[in-house]
C-alpha atoms as a PDB file:
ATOM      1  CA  UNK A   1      72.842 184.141  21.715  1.00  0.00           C
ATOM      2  CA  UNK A   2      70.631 185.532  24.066  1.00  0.00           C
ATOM      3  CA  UNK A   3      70.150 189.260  25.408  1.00  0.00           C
ATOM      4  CA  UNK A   4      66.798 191.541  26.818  1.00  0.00           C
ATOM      5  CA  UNK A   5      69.108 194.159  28.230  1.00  0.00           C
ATOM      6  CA  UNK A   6      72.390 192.641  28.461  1.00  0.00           C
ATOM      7  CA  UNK A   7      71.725 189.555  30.338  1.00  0.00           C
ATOM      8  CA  UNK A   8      70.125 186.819  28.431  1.00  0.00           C
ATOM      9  CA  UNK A   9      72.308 184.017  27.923  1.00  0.00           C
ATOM     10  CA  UNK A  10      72.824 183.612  24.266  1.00  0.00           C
ATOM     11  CA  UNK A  11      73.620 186.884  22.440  1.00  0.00           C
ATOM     12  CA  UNK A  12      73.424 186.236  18.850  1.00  0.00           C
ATOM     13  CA  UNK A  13      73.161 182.267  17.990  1.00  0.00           C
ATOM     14  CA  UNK A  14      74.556 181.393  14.969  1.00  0.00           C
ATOM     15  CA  UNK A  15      72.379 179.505  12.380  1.00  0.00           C
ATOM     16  CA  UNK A  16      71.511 175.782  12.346  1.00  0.00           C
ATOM     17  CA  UNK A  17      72.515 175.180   8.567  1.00  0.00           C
ATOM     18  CA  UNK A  18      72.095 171.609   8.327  1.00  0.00           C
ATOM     19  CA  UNK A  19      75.230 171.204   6.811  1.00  0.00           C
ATOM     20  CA  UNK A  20      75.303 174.241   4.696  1.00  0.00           C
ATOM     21  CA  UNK A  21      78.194 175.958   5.879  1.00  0.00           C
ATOM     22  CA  UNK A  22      80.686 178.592   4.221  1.00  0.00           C
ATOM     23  CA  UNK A  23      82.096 176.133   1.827  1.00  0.00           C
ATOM     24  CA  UNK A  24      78.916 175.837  -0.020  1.00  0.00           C
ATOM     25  CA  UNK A  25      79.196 178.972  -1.608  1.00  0.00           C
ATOM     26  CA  UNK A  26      81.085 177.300  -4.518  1.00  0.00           C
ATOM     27  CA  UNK A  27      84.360 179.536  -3.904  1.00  0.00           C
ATOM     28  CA  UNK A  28      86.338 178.376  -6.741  1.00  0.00           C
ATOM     29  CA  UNK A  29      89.375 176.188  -6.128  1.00  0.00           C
ATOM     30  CA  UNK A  30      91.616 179.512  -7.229  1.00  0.00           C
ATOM     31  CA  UNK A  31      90.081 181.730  -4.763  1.00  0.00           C
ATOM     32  CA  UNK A  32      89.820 179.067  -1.725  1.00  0.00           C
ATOM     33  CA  UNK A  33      93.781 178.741  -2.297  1.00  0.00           C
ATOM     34  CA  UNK A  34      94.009 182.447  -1.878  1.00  0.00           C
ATOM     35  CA  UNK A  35      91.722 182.664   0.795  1.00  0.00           C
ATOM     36  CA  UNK A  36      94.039 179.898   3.303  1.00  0.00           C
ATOM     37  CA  UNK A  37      96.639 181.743   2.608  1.00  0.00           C
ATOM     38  CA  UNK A  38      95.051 185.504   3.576  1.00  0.00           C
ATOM     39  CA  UNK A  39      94.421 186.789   7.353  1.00  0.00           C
ATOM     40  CA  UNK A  40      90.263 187.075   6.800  1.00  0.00           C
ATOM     41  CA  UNK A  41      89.542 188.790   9.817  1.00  0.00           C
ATOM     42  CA  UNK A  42      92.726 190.672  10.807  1.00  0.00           C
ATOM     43  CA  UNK A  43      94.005 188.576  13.653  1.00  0.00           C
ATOM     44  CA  UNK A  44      91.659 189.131  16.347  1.00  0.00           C
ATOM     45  CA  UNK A  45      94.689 187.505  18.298  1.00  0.00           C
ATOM     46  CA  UNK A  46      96.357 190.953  18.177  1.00  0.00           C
ATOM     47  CA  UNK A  47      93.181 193.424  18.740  1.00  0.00           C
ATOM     48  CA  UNK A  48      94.007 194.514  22.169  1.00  0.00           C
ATOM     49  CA  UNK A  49      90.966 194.964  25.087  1.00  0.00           C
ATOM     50  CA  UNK A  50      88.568 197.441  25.590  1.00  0.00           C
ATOM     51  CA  UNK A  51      87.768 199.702  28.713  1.00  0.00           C
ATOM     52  CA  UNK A  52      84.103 199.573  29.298  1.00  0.00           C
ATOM     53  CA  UNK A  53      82.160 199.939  32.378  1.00  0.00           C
ATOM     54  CA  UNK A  54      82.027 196.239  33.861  1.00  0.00           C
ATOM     55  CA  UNK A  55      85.873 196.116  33.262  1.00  0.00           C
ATOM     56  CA  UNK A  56      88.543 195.527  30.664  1.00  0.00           C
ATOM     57  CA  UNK A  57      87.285 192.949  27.884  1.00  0.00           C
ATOM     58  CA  UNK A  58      89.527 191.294  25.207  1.00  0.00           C
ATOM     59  CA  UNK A  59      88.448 188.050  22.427  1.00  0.00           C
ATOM     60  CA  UNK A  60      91.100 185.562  22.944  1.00  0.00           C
ATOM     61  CA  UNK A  61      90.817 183.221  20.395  1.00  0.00           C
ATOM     62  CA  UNK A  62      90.202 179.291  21.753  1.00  0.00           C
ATOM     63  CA  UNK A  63      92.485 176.577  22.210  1.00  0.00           C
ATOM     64  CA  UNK A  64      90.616 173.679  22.448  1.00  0.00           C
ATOM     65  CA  UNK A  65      93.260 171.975  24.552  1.00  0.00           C
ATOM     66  CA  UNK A  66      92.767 174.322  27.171  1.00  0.00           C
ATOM     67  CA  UNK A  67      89.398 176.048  26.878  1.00  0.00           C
ATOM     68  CA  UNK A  68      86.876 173.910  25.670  1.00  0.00           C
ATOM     69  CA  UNK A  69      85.366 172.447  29.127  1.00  0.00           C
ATOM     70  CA  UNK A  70      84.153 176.339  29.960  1.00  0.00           C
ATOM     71  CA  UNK A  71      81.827 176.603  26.239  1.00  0.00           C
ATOM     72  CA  UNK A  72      80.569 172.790  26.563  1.00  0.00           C
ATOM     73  CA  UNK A  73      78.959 173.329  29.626  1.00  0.00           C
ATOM     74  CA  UNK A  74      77.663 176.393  28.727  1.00  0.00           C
ATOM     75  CA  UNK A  75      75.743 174.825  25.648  1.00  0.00           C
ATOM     76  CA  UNK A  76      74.432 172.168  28.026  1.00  0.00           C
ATOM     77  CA  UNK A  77      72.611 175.483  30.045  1.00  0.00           C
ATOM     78  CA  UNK A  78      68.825 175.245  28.452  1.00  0.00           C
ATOM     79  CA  UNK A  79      69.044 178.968  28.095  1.00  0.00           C
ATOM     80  CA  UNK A  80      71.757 178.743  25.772  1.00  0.00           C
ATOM     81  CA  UNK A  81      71.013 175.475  24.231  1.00  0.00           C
ATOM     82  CA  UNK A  82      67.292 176.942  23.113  1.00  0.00           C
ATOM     83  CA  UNK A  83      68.875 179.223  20.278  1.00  0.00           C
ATOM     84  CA  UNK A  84      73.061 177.614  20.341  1.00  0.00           C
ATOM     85  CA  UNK A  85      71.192 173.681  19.418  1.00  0.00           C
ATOM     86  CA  UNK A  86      74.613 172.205  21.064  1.00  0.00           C
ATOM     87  CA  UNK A  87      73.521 170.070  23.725  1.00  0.00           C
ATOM     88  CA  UNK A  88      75.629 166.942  24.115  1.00  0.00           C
ATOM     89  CA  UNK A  89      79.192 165.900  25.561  1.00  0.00           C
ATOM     90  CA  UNK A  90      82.725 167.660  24.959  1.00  0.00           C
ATOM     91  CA  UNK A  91      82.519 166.510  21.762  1.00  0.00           C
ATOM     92  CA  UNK A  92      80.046 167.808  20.383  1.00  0.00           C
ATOM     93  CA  UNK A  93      81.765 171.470  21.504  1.00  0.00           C
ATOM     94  CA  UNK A  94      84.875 170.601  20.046  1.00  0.00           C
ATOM     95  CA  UNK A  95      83.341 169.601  16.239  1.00  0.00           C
ATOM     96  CA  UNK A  96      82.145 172.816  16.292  1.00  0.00           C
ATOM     97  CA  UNK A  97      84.818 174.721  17.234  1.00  0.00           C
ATOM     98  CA  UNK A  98      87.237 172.471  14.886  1.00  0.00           C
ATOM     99  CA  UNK A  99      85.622 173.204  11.876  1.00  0.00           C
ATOM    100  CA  UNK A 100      86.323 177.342  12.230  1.00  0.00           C
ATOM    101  CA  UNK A 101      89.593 176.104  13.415  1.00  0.00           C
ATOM    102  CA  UNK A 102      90.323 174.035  10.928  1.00  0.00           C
ATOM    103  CA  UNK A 103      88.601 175.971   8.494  1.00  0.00           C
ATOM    104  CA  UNK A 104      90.320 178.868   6.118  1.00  0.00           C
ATOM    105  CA  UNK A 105      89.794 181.585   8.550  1.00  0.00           C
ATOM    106  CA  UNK A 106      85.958 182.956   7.901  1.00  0.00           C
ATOM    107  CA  UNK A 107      84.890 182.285  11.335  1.00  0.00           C
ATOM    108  CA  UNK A 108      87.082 182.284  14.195  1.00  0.00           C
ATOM    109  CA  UNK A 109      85.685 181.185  17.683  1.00  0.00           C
ATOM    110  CA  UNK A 110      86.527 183.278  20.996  1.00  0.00           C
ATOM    111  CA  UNK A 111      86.906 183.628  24.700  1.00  0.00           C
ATOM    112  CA  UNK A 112      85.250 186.794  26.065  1.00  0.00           C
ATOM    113  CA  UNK A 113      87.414 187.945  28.861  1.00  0.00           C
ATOM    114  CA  UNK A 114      86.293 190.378  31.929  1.00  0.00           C
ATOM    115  CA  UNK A 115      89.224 191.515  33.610  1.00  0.00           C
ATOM    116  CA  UNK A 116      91.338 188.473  32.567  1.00  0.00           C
ATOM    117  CA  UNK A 117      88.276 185.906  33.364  1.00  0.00           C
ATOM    118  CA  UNK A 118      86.620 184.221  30.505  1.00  0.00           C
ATOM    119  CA  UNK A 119      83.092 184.750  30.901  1.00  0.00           C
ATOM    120  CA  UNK A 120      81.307 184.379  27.299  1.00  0.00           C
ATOM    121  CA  UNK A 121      81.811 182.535  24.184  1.00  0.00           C
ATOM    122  CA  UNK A 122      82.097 184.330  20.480  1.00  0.00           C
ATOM    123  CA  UNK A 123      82.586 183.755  17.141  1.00  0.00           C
ATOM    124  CA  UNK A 124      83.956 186.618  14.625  1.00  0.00           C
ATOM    125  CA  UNK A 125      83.205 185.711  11.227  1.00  0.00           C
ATOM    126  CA  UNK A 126      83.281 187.139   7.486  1.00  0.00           C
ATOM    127  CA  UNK A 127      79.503 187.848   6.703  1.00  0.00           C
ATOM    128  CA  UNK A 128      80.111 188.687   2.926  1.00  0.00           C
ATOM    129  CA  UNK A 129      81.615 185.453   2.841  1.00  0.00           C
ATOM    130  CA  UNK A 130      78.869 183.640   4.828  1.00  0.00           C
ATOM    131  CA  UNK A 131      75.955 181.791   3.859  1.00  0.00           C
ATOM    132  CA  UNK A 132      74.254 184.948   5.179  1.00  0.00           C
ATOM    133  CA  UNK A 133      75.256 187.150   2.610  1.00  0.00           C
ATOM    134  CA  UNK A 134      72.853 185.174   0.272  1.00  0.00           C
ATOM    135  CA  UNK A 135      69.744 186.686   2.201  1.00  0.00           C
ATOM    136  CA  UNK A 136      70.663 190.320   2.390  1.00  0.00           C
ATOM    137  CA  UNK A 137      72.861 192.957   0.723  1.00  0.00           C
ATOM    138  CA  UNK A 138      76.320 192.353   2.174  1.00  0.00           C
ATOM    139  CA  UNK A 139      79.175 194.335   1.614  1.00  0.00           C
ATOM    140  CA  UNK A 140      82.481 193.637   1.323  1.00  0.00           C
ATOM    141  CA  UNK A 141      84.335 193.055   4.935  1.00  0.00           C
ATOM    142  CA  UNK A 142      81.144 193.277   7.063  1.00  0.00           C
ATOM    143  CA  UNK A 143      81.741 191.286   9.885  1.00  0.00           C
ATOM    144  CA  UNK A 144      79.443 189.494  11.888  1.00  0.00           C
ATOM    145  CA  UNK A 145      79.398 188.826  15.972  1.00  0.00           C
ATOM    146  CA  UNK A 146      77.761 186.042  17.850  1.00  0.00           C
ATOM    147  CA  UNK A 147      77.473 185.808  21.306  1.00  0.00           C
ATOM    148  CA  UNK A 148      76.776 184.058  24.698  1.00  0.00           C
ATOM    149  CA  UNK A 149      77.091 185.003  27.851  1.00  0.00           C
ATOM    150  CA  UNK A 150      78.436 181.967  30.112  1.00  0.00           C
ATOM    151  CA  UNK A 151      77.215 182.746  33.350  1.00  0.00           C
ATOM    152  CA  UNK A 152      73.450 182.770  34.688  1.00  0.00           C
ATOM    153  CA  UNK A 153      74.466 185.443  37.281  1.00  0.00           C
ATOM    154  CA  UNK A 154      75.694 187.697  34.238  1.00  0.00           C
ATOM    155  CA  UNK A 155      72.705 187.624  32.193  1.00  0.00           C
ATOM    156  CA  UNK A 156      69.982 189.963  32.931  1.00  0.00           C
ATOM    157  CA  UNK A 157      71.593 192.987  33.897  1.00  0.00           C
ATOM    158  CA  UNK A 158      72.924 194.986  30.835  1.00  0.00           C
ATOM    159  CA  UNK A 159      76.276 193.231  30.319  1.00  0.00           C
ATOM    160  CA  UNK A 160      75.619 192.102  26.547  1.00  0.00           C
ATOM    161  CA  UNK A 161      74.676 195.347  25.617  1.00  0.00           C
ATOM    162  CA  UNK A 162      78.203 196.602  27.334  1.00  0.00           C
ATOM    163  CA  UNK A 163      80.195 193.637  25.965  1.00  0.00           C
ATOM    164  CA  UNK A 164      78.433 194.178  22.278  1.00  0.00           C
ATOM    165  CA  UNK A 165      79.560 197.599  22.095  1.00  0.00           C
ATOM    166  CA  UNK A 166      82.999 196.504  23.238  1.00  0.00           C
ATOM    167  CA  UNK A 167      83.378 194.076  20.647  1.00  0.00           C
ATOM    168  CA  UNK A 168      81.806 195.977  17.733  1.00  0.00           C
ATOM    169  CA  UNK A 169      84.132 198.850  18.695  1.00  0.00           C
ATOM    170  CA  UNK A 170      87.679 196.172  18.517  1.00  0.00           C
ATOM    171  CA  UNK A 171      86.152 195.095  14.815  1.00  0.00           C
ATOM    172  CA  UNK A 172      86.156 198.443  13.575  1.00  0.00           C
ATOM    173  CA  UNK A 173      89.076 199.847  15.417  1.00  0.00           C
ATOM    174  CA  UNK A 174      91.419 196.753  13.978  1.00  0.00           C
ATOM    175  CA  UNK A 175      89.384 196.363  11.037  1.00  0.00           C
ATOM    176  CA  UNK A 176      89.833 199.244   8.747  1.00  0.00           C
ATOM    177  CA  UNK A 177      88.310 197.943   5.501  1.00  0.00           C
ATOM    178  CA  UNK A 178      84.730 196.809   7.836  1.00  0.00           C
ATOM    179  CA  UNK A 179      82.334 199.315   7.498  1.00  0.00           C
ATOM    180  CA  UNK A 180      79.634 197.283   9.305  1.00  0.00           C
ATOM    181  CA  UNK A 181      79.433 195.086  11.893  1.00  0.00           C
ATOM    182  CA  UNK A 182      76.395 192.693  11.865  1.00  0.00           C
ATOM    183  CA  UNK A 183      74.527 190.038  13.677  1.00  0.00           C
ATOM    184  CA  UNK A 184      71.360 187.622  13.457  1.00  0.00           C
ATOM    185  CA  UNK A 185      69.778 186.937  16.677  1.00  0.00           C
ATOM    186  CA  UNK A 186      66.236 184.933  16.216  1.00  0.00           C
ATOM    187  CA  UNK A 187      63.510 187.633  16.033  1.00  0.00           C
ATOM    188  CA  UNK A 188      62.158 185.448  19.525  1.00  0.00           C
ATOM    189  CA  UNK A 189      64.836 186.395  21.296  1.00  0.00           C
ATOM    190  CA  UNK A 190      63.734 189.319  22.195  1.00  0.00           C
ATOM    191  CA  UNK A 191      66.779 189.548  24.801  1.00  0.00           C
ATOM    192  CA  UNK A 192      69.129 189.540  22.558  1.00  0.00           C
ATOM    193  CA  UNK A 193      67.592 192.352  19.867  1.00  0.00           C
ATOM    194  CA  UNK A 194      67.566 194.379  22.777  1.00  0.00           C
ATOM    195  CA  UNK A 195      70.778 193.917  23.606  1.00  0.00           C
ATOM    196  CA  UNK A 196      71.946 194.844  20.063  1.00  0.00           C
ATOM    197  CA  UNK A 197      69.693 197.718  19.889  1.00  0.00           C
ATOM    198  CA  UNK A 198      71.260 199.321  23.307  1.00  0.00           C
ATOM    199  CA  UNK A 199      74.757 198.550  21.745  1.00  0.00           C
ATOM    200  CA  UNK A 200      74.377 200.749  18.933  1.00  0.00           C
ATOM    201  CA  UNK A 201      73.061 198.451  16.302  1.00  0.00           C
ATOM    202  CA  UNK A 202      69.871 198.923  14.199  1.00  0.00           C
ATOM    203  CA  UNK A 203      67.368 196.642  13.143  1.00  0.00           C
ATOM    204  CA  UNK A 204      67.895 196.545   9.141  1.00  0.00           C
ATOM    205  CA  UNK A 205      65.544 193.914   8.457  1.00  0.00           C
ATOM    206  CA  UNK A 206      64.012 190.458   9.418  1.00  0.00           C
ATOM    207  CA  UNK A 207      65.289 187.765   7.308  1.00  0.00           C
ATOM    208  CA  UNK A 208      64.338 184.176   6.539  1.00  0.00           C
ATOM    209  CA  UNK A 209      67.119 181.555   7.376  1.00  0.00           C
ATOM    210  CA  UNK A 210      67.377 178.120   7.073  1.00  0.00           C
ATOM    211  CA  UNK A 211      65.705 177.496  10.852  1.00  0.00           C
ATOM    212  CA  UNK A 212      65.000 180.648  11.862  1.00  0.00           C
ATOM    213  CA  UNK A 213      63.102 184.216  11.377  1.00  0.00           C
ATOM    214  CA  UNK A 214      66.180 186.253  12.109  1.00  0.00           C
ATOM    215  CA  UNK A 215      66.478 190.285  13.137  1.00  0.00           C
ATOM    216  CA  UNK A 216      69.306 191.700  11.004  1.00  0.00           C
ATOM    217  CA  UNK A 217      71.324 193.908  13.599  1.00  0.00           C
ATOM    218  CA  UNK A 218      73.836 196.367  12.021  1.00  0.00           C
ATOM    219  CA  UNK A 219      76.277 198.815  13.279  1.00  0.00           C
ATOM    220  CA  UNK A 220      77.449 200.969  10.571  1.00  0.00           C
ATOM    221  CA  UNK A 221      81.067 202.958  10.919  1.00  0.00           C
ATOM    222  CA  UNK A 222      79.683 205.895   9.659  1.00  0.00           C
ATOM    223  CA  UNK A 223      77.489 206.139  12.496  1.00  0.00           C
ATOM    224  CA  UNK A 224      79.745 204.803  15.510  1.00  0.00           C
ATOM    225  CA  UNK A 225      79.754 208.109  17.469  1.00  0.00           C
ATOM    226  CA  UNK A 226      75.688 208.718  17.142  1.00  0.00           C
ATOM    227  CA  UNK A 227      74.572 205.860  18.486  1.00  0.00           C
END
């Protein structure tokens, strides 16, 4: 998504694959079997909210019979669509919000709520069991974030930063076995690193993906009260 301070639109966009998606890492059948049947990501259902200073923020996973005309017009902003690629009618949403929903739980797509309003769009998802984790050293149970910020009149004035901390913080409060929480915004979004960095990420490392030149943000446990 987006982010200079907190603002810009699209936080952390998630990676064009062009088809490659988490089933091509050749998961044997086995393992896929056990992998429907385990809760991936800890129910982000159940994580509670956070207090931060623009107001209490919670992930409410979507329903796409109720949420998905408040995301599809977000991708149609140009902001957003420049790093999201999901221009195009309510379908076009909904495909790719099915497929995590439909999926075996890797990636799990969110509301962002301020104060009970939904105001940005998210996705949680297993990074060690990403395509990602091909291009750098993952561990087990990192966790990665994307973001956008809905709302022209909430970007550009530090509210990704607050709403990345927020979020990182739920991961590694409700995820015990995560010891780092990591994201991929396109090195041009220079928004969006800077929204990480003021969060409490690091830049690791710049990475080559698929479509993009990416800035590998992490947020490591072991340093949550430093930074």
């Amino acid at each position: 998504m987006t982010p200079t301070d907190a603002g810009a639109p699209a936080l952390s966009a998630p990676t064009e694959r062009s088809g490659e998606d988490t089933l091509e890492l050749r998961v044997p059948t086995e393992l896929l079997a056990l992998l429907a049947e385990a809760d991936l990501l800890d129910s982000p259902a159940t994580w509670g909210s956070a207090t931060t200073p623009a107001g209490r923020f919670e992930l409410a996973p979507v329903r796409l019979d109720r949420d998905l005309a408040l995301p599809t017009r977000w991708m149609n902003d140009p902001a957003v669509a420049a790093f999201w690629h999901l221009t195009g009618s309510h379908q076009v949403t909904a495909a790719h919000v099915r497929a995590q929903l439909e999926g075996d739980g890797r990636s799990i797509p969110c509301l962002g709520l301020l104060d009970g309003t939904p105001m940005s769009y998210w996705e949680v998802y297993r990074a060690d069991l990403d395509p990602l984790a091909r291009h750098y050293p993952a561990r087990p149970h990192d966790t990665g974030l994307h973001l956008l910020i809905g709302e022209a009149a909430d970007r550009g004035r530090g509210l990704g930063a607050v709403l990345l901390r927020a979020a990182a913080d739920l991961v590694l409060d409700n995820r015990p076995r995560c010891t780092r929480v990591v994201a991929e915004p396109d090195v041009r979004n220079t928004a969006s690193v800077s929204a990480f960095l003021s969060s409490g990420f690091r830049l690791s490392a710049e990475l080559d993906l698929p479509d993009k030149r990416a800035a590998l943000m992490v947020r490591e446990r072991a340093l949550r009260t430093l930074l």
